[in-house]
C-alpha atoms as a PDB file:
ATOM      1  CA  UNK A   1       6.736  -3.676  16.222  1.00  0.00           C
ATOM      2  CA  UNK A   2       4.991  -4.803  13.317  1.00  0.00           C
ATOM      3  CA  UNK A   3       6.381  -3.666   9.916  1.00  0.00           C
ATOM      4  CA  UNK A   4       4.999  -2.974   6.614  1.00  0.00           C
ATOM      5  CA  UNK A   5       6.085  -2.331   3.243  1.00  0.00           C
ATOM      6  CA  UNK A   6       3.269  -0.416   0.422  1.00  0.00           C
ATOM      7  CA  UNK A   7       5.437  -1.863  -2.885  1.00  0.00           C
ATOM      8  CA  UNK A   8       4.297  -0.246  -6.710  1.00  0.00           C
ATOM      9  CA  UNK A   9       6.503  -0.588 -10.103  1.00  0.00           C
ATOM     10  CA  UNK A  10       6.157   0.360 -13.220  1.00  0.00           C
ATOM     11  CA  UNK A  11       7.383  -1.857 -16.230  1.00  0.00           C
ATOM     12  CA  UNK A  12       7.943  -1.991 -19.937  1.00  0.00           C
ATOM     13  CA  UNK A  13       4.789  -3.466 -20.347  1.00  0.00           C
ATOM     14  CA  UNK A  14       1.696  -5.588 -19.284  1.00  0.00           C
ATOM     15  CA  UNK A  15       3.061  -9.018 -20.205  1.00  0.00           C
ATOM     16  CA  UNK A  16       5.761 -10.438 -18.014  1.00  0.00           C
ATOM     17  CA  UNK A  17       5.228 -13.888 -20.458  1.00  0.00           C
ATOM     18  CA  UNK A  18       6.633 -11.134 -23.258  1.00  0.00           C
ATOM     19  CA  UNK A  19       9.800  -9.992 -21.594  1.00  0.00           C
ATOM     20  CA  UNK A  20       8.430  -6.900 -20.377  1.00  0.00           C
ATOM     21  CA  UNK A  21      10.526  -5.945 -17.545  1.00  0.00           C
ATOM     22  CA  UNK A  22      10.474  -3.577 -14.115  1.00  0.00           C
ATOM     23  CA  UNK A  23      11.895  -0.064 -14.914  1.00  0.00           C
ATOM     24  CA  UNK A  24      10.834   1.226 -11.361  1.00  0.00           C
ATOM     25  CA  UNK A  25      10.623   0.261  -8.009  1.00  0.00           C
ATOM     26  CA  UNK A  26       9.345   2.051  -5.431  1.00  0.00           C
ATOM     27  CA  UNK A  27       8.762   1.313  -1.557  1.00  0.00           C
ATOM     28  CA  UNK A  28       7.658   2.929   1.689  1.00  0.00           C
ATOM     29  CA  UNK A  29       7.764   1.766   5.240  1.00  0.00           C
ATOM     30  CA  UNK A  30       5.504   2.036   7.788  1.00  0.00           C
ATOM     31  CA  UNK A  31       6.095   1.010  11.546  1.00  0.00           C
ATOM     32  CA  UNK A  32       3.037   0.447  13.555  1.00  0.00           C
ATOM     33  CA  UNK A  33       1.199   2.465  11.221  1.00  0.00           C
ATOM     34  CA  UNK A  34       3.192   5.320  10.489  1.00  0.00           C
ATOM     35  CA  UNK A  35       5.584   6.004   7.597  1.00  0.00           C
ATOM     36  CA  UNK A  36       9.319   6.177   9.357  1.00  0.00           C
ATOM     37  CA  UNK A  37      10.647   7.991   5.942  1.00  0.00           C
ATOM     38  CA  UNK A  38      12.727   5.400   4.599  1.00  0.00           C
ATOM     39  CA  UNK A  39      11.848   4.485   0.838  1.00  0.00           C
ATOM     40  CA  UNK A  40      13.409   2.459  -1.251  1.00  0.00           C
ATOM     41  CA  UNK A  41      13.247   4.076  -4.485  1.00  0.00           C
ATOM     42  CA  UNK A  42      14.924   3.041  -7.913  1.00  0.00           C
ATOM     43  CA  UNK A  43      14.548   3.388 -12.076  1.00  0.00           C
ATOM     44  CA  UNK A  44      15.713   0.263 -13.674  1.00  0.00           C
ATOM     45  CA  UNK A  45      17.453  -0.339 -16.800  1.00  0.00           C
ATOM     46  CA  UNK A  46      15.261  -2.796 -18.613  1.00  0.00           C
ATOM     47  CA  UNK A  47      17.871  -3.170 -21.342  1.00  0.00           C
ATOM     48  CA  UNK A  48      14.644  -3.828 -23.697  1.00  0.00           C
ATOM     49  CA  UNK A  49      12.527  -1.469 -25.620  1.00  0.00           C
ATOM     50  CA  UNK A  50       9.121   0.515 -23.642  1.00  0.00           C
ATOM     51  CA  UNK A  51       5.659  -0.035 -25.148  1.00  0.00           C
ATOM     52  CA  UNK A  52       4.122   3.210 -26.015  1.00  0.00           C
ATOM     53  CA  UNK A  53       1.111   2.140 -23.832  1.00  0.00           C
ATOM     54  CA  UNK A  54       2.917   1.606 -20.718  1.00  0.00           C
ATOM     55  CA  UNK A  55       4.678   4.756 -21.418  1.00  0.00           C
ATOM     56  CA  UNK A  56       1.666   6.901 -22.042  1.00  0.00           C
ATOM     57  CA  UNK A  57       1.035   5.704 -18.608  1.00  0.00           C
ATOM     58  CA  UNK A  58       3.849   6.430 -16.037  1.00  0.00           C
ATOM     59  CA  UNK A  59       5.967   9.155 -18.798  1.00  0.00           C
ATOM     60  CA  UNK A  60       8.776   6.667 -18.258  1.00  0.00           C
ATOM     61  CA  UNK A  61      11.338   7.071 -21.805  1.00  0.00           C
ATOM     62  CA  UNK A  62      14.422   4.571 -22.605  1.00  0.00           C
ATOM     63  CA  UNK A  63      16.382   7.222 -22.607  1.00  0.00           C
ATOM     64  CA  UNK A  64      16.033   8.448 -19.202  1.00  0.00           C
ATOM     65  CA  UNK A  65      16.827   4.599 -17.877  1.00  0.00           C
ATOM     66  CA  UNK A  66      20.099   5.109 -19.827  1.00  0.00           C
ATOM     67  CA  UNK A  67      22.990   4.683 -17.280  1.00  0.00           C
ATOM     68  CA  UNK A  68      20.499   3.376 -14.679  1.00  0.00           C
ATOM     69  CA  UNK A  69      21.365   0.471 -12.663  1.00  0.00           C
ATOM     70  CA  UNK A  70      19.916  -3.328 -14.072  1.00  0.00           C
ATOM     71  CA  UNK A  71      17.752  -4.906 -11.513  1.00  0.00           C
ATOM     72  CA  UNK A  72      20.786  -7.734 -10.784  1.00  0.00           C
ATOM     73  CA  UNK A  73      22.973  -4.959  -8.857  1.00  0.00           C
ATOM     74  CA  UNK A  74      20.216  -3.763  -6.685  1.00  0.00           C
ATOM     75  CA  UNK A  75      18.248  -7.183  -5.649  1.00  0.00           C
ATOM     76  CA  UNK A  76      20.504  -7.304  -2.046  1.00  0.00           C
ATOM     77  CA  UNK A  77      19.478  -4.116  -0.878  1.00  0.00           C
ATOM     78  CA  UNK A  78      15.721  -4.788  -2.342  1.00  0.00           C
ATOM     79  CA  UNK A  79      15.547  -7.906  -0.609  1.00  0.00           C
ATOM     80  CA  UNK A  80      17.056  -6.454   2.907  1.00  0.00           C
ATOM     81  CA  UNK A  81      14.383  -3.547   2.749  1.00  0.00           C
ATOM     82  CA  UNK A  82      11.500  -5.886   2.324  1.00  0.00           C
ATOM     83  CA  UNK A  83      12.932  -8.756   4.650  1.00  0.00           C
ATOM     84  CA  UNK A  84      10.303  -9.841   7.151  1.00  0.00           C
ATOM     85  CA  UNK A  85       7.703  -7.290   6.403  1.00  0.00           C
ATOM     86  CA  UNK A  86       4.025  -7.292   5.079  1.00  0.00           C
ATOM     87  CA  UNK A  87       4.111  -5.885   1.581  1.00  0.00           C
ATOM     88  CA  UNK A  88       1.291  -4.126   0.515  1.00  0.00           C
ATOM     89  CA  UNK A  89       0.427  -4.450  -2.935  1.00  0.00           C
ATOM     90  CA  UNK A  90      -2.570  -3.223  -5.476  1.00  0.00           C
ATOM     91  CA  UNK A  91      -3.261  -5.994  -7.266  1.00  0.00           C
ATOM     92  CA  UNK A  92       0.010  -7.959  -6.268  1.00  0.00           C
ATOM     93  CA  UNK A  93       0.015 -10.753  -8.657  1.00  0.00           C
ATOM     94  CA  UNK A  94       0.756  -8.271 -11.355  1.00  0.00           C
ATOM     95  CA  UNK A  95       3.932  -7.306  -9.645  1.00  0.00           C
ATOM     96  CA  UNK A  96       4.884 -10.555  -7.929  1.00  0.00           C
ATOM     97  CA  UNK A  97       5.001 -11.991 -11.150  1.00  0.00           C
ATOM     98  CA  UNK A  98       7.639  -9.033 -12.364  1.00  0.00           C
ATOM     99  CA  UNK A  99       9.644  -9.082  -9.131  1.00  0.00           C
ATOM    100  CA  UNK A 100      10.177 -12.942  -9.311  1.00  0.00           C
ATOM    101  CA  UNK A 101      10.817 -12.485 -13.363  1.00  0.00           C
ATOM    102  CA  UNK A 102      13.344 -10.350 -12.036  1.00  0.00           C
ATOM    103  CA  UNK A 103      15.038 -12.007  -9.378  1.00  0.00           C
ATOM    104  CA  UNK A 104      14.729 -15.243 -11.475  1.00  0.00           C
ATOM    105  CA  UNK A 105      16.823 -13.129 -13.819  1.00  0.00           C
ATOM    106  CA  UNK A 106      19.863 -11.546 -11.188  1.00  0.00           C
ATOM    107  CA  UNK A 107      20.042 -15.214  -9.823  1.00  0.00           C
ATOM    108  CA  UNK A 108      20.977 -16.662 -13.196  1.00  0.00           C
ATOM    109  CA  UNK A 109      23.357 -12.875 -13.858  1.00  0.00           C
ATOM    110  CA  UNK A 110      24.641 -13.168 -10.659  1.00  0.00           C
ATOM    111  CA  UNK A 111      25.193 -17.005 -10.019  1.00  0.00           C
ATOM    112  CA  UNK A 112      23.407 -17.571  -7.254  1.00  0.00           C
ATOM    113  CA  UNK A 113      20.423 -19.230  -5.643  1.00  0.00           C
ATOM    114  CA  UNK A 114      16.957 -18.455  -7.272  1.00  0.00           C
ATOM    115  CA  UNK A 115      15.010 -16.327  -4.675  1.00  0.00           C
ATOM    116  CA  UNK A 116      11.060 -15.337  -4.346  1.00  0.00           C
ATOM    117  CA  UNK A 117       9.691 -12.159  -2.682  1.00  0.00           C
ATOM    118  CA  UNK A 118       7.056 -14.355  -0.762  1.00  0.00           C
ATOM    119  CA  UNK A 119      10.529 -16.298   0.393  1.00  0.00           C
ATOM    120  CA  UNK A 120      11.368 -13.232   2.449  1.00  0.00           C
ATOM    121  CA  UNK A 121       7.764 -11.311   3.494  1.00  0.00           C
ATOM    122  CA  UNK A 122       4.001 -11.819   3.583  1.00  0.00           C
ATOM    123  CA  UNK A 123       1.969 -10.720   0.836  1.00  0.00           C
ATOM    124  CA  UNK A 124      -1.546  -8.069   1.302  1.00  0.00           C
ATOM    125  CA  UNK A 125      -3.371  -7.453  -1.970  1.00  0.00           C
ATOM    126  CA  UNK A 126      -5.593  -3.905  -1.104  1.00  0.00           C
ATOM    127  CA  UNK A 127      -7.265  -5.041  -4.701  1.00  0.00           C
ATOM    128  CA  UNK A 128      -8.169  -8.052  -2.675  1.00  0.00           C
ATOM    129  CA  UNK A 129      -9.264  -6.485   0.526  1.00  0.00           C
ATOM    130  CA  UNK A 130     -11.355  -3.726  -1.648  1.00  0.00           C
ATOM    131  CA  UNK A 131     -13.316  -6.197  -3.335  1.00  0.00           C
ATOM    132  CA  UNK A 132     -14.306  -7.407   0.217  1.00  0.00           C
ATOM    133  CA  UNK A 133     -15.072  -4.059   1.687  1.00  0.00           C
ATOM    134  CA  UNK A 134     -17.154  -2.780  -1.437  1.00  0.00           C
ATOM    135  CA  UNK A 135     -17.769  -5.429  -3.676  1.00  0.00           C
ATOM    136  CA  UNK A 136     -19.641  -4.800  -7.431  1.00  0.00           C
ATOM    137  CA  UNK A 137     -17.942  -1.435  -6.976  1.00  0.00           C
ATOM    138  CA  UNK A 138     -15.124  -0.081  -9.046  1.00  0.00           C
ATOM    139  CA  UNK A 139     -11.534  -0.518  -6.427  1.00  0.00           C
ATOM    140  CA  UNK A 140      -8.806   0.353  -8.746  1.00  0.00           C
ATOM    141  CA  UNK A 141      -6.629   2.867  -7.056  1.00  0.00           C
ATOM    142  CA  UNK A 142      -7.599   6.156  -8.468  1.00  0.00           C
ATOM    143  CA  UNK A 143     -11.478   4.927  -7.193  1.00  0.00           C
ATOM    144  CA  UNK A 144     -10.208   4.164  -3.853  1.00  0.00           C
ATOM    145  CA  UNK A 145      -8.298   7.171  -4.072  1.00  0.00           C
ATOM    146  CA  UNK A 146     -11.889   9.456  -4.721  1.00  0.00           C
ATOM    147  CA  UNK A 147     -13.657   6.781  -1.999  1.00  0.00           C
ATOM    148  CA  UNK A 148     -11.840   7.738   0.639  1.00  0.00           C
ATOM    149  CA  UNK A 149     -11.324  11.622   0.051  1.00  0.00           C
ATOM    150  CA  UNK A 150      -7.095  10.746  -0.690  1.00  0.00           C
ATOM    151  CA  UNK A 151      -5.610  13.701  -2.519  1.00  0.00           C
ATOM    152  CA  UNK A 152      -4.277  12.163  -5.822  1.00  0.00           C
ATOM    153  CA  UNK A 153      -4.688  15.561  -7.703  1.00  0.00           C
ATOM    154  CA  UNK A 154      -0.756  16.085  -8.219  1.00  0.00           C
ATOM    155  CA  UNK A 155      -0.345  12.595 -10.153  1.00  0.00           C
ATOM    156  CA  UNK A 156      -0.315  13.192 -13.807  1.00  0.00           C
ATOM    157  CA  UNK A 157       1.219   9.912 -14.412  1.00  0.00           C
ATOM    158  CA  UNK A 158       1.484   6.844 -12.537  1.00  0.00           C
ATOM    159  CA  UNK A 159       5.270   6.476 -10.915  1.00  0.00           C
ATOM    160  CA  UNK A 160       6.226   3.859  -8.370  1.00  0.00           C
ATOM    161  CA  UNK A 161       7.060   5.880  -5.061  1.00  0.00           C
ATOM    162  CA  UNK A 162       4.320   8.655  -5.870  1.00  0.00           C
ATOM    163  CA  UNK A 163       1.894   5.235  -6.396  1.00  0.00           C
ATOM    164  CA  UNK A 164       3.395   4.049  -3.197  1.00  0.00           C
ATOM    165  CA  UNK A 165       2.698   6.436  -1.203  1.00  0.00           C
ATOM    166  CA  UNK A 166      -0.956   7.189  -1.926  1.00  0.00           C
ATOM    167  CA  UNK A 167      -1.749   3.535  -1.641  1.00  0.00           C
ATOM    168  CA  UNK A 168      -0.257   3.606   1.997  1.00  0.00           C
ATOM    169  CA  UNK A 169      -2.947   6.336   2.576  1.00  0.00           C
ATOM    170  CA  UNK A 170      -5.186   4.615   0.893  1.00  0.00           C
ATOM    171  CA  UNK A 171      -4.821   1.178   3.219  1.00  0.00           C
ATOM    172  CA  UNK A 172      -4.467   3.329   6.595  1.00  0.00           C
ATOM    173  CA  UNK A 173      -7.897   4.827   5.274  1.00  0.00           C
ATOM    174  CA  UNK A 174      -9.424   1.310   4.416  1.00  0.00           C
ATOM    175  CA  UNK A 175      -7.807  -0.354   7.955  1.00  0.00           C
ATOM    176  CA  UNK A 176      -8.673   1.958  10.736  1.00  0.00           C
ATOM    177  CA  UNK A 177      -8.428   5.630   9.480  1.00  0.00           C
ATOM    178  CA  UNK A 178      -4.766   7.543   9.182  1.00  0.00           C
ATOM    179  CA  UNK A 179      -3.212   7.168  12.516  1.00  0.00           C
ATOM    180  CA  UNK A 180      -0.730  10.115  11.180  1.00  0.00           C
ATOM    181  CA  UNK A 181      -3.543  12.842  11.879  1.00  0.00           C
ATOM    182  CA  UNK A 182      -2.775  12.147  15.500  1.00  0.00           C
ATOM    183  CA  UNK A 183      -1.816  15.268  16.949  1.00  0.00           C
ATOM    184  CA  UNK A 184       1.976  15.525  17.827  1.00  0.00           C
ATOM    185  CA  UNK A 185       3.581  16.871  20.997  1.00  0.00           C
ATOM    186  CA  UNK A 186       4.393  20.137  19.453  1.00  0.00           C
ATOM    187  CA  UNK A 187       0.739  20.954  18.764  1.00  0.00           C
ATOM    188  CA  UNK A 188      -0.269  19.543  22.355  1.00  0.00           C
ATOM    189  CA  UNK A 189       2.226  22.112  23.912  1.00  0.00           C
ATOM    190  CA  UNK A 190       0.682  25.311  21.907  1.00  0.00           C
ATOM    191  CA  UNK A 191      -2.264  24.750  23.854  1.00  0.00           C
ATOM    192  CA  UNK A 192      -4.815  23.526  20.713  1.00  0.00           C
ATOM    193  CA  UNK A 193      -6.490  20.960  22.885  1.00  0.00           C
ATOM    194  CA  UNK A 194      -7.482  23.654  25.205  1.00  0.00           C
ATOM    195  CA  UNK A 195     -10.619  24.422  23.051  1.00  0.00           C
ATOM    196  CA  UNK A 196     -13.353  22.595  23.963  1.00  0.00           C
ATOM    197  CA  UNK A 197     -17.295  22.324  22.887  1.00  0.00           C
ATOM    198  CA  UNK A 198     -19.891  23.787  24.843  1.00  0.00           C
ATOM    199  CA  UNK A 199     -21.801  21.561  27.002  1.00  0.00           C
ATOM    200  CA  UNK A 200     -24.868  20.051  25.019  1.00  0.00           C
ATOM    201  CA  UNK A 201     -28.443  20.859  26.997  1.00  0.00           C
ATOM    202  CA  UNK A 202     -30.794  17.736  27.262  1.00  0.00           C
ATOM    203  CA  UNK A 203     -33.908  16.674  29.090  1.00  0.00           C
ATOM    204  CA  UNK A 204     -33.618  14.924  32.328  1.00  0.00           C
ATOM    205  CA  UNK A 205     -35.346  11.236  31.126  1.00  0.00           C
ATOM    206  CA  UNK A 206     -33.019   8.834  30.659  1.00  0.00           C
ATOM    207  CA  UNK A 207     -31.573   8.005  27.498  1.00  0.00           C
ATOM    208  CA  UNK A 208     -32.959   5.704  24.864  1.00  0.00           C
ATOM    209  CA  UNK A 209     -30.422   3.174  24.404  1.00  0.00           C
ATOM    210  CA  UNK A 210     -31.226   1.809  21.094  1.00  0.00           C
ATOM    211  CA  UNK A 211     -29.608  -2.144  20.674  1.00  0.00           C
ATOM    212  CA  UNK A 212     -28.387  -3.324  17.409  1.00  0.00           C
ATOM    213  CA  UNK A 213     -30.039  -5.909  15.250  1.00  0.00           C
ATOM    214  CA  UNK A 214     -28.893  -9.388  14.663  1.00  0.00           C
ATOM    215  CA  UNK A 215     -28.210  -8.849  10.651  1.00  0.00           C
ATOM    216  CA  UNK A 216     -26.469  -5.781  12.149  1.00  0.00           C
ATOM    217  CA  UNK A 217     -24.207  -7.517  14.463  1.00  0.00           C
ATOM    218  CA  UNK A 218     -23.797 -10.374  12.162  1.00  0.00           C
ATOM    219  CA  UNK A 219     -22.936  -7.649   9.496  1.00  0.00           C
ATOM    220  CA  UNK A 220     -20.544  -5.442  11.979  1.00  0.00           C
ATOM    221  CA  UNK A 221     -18.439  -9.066  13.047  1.00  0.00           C
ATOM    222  CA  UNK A 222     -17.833  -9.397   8.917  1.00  0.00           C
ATOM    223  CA  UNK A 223     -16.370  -5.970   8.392  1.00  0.00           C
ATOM    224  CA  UNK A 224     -13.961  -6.467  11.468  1.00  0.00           C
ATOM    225  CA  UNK A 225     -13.242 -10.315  10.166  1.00  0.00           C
ATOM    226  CA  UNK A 226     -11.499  -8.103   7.205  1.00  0.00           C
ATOM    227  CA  UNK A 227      -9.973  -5.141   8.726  1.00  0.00           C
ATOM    228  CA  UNK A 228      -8.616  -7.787  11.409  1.00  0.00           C
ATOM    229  CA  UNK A 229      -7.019  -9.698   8.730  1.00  0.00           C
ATOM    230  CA  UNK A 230      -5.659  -6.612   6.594  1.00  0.00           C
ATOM    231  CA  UNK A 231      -4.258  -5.270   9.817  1.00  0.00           C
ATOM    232  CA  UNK A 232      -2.773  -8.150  11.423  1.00  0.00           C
ATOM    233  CA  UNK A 233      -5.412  -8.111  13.603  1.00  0.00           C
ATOM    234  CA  UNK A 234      -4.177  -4.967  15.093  1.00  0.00           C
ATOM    235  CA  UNK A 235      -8.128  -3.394  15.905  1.00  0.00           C
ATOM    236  CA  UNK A 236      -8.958  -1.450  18.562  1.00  0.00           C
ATOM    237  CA  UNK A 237     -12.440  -3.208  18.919  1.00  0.00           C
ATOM    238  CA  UNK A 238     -12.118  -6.812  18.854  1.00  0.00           C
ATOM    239  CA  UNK A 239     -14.926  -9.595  18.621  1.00  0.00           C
ATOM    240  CA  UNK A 240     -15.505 -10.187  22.197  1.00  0.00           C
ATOM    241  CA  UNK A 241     -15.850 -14.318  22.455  1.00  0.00           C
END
């Protein structure tokens, strides 16, 4: 089954050429398009001072990293969580760059072998796909967030996992719609599919079957050229050749 992983952190700063370093990870998987409920989910000890920017941003002090783990002890289970899965990223070099800072970092701590992320999983950017889906158009995530009708109304500051998981909502919305609104088996067996429309009165002609244009079809094969690619090409309407 195909496995993804929507990746956010939040950091010291905005300048990994500075020193600025991760102070949160968060992660959630999805399996075929659903979140399983495992998360990987940590705050970091950056053992370096927070710029009162970045913490006017995610609410993130020193003092509550104090005791925290450094990035070096956790980058085994990190890289087992992510191991062969798509990570899905809002604007991913940003945190690519941190991540590899960081694992750059536990290699030389640690003594071992210098690692990437992209050495272990494939890479989607949703600030990439965006930009193809509405381009000129503002696609940071709170944008995307009031786009596509996501509730982000309980996020008073940024964090990782909470960033996370509203991005996963916000890429099931862009790919294909949430395939968690499917109705589950307990809702099939209290009878709620029993209710059904009225039948709709028409005329007797036949119908008018109205074809599409060629700038139309041209313009429909584009939009599934990029939900095919952000999806793996997992769509349920495929280019016919």
């Amino acid at each position: 089954m195909s496995r993804q992983v929507v990746l956010d952190t939040e950091t010291t700063g905005l300048e990994v050429g500075l020193g600025h370093r991760i102070i949160e990870i968060g992660c959630v998987e999805m399996v075929a398009r659903r979140a399983t409920g495992r998360v990987f989910h940590h705050y970091v000890n950056p053992e370096r001072d927070i710029d009162a920017g970045a913490a006017a941003v995610h609410g993130i002090t020193r003092a509550k990293l104090l005791g925290k783990p450094h990035f070096a002890t956790l980058v085994d289970e990190f890289l087992a969580f992510i191991d062969g899965a798509q990570i899905i990223i809002h604007n991913a070099p940003f945190d690519l760059g941190f991540l590899d800072q960081e694992l750059r970092l536990a290699a030389l701590r640690n003594q071992t072998p210098q690692q990437r992320v992209q050495d272990h999983c494939t890479v989607l950017d949703t600030l990439v796909l965006a930009r193809e889906l509405h381009p000129g158009q503002r696609n940071s995530l709170d944008a995307l967030c009031k786009r596509y009708s996501i509730d982000s109304s309980h996020r008073q500051y940024h964090g990782a996992l909470l960033d996370a998981r509203i991005l996963a909502d916000v890429y099931l919305a862009m790919t294909g719609g949430q395939s968690a609104l499917a109705l589950d088996e307990a809702t099939r067996s209290a009878g709620l599919l029993a209710v059904t429309a009225p039948p709709v009165a028409r005329s007797g002609g036949p119908l008018r079957v109205i074809e599409p244009s060629a700038d139309e079809c041209a313009a429909h094969d584009r939009l599934m050229a990029i939900v095919a690619k952000a999806s793996g090409g997992r769509v349920v309407w495929p280019a016919e050749g």
